[in-house]
N, C-alpha and C. Protein backbone atom coordinates (compact mmCIF):
# COMPACT_ATOMS: atom_id res chain seq x y z
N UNK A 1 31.78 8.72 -118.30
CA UNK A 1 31.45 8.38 -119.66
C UNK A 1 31.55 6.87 -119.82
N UNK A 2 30.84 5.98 -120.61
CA UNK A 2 30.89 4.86 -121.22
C UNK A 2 30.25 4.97 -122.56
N UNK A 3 31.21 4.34 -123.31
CA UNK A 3 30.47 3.76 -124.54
C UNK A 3 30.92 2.45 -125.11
N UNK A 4 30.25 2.20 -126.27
CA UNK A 4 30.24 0.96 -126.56
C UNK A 4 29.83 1.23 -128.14
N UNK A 5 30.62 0.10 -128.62
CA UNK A 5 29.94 0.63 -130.65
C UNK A 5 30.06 -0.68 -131.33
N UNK A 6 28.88 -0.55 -131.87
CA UNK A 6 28.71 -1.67 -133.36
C UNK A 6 27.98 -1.43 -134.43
N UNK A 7 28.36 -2.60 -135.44
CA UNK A 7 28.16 -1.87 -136.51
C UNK A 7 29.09 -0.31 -136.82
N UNK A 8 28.32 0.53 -137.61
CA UNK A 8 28.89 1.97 -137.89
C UNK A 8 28.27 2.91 -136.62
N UNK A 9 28.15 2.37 -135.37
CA UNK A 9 27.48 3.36 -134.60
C UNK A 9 28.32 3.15 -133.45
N UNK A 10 28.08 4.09 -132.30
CA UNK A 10 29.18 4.44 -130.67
C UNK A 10 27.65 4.88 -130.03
N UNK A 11 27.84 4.38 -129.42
CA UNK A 11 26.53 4.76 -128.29
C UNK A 11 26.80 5.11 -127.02
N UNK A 12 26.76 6.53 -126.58
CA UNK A 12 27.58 6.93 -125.30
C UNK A 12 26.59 7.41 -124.91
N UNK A 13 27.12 7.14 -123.22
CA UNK A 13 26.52 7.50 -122.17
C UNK A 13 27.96 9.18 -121.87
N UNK A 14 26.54 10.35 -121.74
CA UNK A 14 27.86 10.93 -120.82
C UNK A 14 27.84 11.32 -119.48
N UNK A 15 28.12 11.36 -118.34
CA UNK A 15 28.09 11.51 -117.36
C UNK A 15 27.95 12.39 -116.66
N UNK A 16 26.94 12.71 -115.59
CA UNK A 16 26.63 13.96 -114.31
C UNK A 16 28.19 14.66 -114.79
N UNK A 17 28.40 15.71 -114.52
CA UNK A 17 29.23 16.89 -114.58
C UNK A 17 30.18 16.92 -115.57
N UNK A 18 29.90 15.83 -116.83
CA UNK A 18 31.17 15.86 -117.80
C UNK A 18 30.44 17.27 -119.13
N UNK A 19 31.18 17.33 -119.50
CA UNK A 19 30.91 18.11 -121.13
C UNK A 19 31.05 17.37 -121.96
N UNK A 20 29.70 17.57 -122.52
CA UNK A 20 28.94 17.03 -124.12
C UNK A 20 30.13 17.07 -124.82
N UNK A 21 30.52 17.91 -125.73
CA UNK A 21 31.41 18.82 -127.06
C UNK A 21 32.75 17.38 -126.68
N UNK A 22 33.24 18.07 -125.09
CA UNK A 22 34.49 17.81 -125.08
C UNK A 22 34.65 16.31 -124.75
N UNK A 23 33.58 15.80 -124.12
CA UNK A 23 33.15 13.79 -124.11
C UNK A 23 33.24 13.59 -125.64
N UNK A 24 32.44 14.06 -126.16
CA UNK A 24 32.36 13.32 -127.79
C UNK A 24 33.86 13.40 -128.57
N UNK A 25 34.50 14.52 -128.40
CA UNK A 25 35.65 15.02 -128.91
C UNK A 25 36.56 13.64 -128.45
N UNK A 26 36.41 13.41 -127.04
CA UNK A 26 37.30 12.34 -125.95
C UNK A 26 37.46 11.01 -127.39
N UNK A 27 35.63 10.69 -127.47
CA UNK A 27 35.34 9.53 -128.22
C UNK A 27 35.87 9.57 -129.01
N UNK A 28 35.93 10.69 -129.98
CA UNK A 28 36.02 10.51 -131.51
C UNK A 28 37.41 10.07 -131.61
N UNK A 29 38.07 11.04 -130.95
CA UNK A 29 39.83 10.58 -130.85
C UNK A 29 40.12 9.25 -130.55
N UNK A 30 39.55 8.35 -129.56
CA UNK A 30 39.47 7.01 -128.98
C UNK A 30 39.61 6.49 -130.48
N UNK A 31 38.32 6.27 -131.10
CA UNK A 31 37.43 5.40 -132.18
C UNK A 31 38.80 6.05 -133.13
N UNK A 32 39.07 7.17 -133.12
CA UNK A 32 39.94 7.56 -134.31
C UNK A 32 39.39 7.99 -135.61
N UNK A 33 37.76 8.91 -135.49
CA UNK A 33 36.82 9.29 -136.70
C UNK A 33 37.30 9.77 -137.35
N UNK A 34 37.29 9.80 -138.44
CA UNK A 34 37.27 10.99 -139.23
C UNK A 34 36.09 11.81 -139.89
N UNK A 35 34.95 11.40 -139.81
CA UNK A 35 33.84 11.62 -139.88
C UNK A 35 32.45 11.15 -139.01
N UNK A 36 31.54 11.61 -138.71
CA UNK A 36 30.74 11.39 -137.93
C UNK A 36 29.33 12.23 -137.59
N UNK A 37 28.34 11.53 -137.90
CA UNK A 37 26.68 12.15 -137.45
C UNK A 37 26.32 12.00 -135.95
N UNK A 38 26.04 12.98 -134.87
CA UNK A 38 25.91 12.76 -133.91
C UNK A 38 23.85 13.27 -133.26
N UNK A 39 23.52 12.51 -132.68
CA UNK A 39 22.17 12.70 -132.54
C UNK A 39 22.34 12.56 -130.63
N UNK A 40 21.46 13.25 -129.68
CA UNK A 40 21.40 12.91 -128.47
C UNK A 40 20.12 13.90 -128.16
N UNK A 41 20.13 13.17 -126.77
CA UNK A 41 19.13 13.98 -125.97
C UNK A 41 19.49 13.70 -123.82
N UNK A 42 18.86 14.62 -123.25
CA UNK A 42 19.54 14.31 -121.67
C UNK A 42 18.96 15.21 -120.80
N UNK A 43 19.63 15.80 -120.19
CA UNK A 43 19.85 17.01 -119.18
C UNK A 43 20.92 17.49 -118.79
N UNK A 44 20.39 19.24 -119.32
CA UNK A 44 22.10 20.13 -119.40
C UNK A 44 21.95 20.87 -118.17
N UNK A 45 23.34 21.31 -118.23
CA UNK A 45 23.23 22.74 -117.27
C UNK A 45 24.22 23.40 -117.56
N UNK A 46 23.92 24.79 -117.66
CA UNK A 46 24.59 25.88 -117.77
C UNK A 46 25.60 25.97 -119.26
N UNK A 47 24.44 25.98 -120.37
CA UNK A 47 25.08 25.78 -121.30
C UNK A 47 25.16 27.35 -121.88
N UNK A 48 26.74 26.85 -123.04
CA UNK A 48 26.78 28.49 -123.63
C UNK A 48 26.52 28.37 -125.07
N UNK A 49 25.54 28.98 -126.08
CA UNK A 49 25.29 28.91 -126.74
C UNK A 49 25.50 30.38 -127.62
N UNK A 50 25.68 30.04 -128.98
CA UNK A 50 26.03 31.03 -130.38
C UNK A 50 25.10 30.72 -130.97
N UNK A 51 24.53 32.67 -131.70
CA UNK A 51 23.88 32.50 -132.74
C UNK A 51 24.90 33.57 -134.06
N UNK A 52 24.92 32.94 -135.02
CA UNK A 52 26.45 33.33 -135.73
C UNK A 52 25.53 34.38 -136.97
N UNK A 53 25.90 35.41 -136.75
CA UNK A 53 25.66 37.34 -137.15
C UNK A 53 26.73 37.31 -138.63
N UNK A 54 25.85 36.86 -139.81
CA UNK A 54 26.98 36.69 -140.74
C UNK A 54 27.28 37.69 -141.34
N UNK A 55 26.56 39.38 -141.17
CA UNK A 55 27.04 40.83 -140.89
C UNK A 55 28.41 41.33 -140.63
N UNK A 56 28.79 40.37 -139.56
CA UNK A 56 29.77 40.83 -138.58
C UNK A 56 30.85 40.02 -138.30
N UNK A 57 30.11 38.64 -139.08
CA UNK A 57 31.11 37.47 -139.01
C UNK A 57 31.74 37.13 -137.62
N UNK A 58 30.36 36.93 -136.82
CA UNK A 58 30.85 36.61 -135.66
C UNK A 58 29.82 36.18 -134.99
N UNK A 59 30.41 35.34 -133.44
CA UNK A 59 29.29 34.61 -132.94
C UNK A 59 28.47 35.74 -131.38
N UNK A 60 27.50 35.59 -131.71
CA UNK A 60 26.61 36.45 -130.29
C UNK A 60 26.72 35.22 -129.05
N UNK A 61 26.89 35.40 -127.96
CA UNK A 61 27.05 34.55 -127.41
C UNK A 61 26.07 34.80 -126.12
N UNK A 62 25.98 33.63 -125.17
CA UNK A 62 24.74 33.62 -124.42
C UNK A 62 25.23 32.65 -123.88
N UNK A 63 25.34 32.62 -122.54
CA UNK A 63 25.37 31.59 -121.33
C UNK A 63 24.30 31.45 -120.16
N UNK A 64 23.99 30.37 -120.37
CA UNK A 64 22.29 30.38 -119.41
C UNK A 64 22.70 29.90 -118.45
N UNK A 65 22.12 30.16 -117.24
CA UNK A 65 22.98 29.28 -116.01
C UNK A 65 21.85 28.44 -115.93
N UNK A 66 21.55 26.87 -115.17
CA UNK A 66 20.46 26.50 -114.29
C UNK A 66 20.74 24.60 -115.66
N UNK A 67 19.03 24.43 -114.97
CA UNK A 67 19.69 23.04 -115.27
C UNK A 67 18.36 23.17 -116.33
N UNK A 68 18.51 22.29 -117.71
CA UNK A 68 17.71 22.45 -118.58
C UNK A 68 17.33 20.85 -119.27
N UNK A 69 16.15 20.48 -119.75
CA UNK A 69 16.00 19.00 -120.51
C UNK A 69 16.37 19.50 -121.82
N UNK A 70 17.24 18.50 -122.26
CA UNK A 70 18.00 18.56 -123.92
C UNK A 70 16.96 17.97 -124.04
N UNK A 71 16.36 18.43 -125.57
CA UNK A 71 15.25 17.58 -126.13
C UNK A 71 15.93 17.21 -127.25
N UNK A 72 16.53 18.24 -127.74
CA UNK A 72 17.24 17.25 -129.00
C UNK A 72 18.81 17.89 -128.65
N UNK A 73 19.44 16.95 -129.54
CA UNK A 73 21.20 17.21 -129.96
C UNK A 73 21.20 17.00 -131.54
N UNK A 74 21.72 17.59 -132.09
CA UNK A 74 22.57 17.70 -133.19
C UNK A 74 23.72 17.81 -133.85
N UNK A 75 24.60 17.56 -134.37
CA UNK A 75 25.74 17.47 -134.54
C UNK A 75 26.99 16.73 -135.52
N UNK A 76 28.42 17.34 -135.60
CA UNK A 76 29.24 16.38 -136.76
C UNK A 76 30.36 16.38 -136.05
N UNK A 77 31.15 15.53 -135.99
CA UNK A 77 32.64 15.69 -135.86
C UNK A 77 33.31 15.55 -137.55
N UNK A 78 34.04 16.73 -138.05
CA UNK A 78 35.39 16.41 -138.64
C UNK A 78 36.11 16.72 -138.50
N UNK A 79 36.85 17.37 -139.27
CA UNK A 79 38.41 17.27 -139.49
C UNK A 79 38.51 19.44 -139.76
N UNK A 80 39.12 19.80 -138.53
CA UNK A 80 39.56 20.91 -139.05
C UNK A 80 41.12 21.35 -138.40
N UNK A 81 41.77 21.54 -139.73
CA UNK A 81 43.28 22.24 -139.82
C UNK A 81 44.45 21.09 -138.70
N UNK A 82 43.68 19.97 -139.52
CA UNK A 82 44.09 18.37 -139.50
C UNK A 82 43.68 17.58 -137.84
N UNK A 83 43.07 18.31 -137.21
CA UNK A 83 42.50 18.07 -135.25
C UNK A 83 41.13 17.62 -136.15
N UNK A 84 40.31 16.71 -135.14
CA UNK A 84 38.95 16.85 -135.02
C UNK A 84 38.52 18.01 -133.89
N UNK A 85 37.16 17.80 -134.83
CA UNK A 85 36.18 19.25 -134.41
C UNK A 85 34.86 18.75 -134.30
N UNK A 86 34.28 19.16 -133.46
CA UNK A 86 32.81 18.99 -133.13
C UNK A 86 32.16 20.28 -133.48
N UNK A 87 31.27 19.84 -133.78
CA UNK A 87 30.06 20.96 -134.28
C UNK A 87 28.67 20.62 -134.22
N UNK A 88 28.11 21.57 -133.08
CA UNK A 88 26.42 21.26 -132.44
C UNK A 88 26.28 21.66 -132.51
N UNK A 89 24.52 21.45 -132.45
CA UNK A 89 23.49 22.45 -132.46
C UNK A 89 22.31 21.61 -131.39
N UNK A 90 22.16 22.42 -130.65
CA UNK A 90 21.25 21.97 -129.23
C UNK A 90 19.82 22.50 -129.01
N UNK A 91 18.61 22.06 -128.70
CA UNK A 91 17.49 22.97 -128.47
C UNK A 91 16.93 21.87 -126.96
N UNK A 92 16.51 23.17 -125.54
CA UNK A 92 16.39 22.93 -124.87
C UNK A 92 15.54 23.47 -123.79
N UNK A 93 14.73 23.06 -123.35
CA UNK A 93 13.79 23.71 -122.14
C UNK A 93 13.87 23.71 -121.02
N UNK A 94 13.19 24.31 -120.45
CA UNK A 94 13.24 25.24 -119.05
C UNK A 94 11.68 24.53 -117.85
N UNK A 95 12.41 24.81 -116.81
CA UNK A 95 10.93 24.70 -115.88
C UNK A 95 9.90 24.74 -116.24
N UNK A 96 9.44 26.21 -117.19
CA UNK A 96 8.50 26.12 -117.96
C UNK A 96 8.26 25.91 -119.13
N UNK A 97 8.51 25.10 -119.56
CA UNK A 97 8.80 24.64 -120.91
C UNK A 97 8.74 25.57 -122.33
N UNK A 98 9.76 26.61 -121.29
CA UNK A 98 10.24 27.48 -122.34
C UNK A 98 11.28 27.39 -123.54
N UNK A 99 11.46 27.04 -124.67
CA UNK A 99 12.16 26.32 -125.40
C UNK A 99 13.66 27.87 -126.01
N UNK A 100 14.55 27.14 -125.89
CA UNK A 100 15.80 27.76 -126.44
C UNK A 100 16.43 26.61 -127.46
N UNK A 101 17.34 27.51 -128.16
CA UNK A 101 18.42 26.48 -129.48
C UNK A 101 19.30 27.52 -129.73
N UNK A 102 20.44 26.75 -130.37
CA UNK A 102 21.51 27.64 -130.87
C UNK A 102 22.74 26.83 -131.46
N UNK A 103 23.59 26.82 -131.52
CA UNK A 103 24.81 26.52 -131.94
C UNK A 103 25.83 26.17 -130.27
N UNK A 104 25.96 25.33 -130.22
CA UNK A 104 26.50 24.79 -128.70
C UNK A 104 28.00 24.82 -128.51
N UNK A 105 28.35 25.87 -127.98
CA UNK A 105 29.99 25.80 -127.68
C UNK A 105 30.47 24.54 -126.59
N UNK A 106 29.62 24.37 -125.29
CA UNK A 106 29.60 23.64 -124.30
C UNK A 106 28.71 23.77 -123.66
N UNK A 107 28.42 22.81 -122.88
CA UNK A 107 27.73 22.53 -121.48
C UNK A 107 27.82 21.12 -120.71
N UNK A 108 27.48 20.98 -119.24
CA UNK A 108 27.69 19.66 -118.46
C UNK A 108 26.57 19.05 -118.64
N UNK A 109 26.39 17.83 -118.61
CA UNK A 109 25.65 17.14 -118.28
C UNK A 109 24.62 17.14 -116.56
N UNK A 110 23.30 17.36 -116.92
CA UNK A 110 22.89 17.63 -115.34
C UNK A 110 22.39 16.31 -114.62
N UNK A 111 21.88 15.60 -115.16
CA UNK A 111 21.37 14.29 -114.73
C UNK A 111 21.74 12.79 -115.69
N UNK A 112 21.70 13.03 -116.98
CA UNK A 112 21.86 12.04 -117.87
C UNK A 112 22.47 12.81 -119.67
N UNK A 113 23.08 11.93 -120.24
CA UNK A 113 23.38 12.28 -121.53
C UNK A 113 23.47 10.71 -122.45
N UNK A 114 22.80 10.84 -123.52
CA UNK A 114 22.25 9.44 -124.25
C UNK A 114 22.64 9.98 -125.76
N UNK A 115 23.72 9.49 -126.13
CA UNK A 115 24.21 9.92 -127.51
C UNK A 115 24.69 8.82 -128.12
N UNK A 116 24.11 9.04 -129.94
CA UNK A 116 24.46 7.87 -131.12
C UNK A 116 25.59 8.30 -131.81
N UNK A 117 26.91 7.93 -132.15
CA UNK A 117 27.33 8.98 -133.15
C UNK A 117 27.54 7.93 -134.38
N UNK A 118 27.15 8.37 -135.50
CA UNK A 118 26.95 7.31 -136.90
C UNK A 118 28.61 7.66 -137.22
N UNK A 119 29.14 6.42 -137.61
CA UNK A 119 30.53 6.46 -137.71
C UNK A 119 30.60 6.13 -139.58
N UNK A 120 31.64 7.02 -139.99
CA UNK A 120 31.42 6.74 -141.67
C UNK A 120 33.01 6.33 -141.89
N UNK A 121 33.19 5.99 -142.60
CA UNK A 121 34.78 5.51 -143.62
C UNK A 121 35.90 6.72 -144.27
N UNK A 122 34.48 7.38 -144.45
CA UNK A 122 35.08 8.94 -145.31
C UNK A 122 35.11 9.82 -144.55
N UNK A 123 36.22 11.05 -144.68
CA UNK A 123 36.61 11.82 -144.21
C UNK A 123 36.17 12.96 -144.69
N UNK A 124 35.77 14.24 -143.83
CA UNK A 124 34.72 15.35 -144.13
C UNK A 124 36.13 16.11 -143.41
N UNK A 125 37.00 17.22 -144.15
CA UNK A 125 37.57 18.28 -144.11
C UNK A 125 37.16 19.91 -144.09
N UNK A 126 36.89 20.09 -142.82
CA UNK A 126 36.62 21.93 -143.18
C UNK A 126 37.83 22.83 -143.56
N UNK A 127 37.15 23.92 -144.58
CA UNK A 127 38.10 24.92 -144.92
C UNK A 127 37.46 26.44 -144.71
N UNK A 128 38.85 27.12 -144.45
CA UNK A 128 37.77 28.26 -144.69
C UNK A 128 37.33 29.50 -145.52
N UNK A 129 36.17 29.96 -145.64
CA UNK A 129 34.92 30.26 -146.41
C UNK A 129 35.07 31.92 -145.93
N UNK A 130 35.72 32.60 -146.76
CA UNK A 130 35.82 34.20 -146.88
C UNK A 130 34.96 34.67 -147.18
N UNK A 131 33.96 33.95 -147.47
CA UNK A 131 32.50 34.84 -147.64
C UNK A 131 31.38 34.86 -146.45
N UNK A 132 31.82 33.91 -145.92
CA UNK A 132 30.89 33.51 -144.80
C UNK A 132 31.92 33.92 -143.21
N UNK A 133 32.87 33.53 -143.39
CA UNK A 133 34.01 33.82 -142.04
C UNK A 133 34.05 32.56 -141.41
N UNK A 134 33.71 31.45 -141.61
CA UNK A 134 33.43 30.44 -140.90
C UNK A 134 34.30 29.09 -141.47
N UNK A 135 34.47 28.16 -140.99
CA UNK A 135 35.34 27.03 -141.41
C UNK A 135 34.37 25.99 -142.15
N UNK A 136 33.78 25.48 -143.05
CA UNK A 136 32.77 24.72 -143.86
C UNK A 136 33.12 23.50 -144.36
N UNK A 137 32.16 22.46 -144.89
CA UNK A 137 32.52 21.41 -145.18
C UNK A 137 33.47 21.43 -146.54
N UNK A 138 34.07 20.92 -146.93
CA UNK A 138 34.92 20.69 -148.26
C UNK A 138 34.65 19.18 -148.08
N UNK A 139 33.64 18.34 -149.24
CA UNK A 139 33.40 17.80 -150.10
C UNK A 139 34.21 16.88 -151.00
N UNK A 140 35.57 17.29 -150.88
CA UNK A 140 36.33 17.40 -152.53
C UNK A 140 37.13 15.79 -151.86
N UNK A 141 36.90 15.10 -153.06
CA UNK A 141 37.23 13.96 -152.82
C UNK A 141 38.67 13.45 -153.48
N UNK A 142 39.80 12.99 -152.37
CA UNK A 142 41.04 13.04 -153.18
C UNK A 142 41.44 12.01 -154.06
């Protein structure tokens, strides 16, 4: 991993065999965020991805093995149950430019990883949401 930041932005490189989620997580703690917009793109492999069944209040899960081009990254770090937390969303293709997305628990880096994360002042707290089952933004400004 390397990064480097100016202005309100961190511009990381992540490295052949590291993890996305848990590199950015590395950063955020470094920088000390409390909030944060994250955008990237690279080459994954063997990522595990959720699509969240709000029926059942739970995540379907799916692990692809092989090596895939990230075309896009998406993503936030805040603040949950006072830790930072990352939260992605990834869409990615195949040999044949067969396209997948989902909600990104993890994956390594296969060749390259090129990530912005917009750094803010304010602090974004999740709580959680008994209607949904899930931990959500809280807004509420102290």
């Amino acid at each position: 991993m390397n990064h480097i930041t100016y202005d309100n932005k961190i511009m990381l490189r992540v490295d052949r065999g590291e993890y996305i989620n848990k590199t950015i997580l590395d950063v955020a703690n470094f920088y000390n965020l409390k909030f944060g917009w994250i955008n990237g793109l690279g080459a994954i492999m063997d990522p595990e991805l959720g699509y969240y069944d709000l029926e059942n209040k739970e995540y379907i899960k799916k692990k692809m093995t092989g090596e895939f081009e990230l075309t896009s990254f998406v993503g936030n770090i805040t603040l949950k149950d006072g830790n930072l937390f990352v939260h992605s969303h990834i869409t990615f293709s195949d040999i044949n430019f067969n396209a997948y997305g989902g909600h990104l628990f993890d994956c390594k880096i296969a060749v390259a990883g090129e990530f912005i994360i917009f750094k803010s002042p304010i602090e974004i707290d999740r709580i959680y949401d008994d209607e949904v089952g899930l931990y959500t933004w809280s807004c509420d400004i102290d």
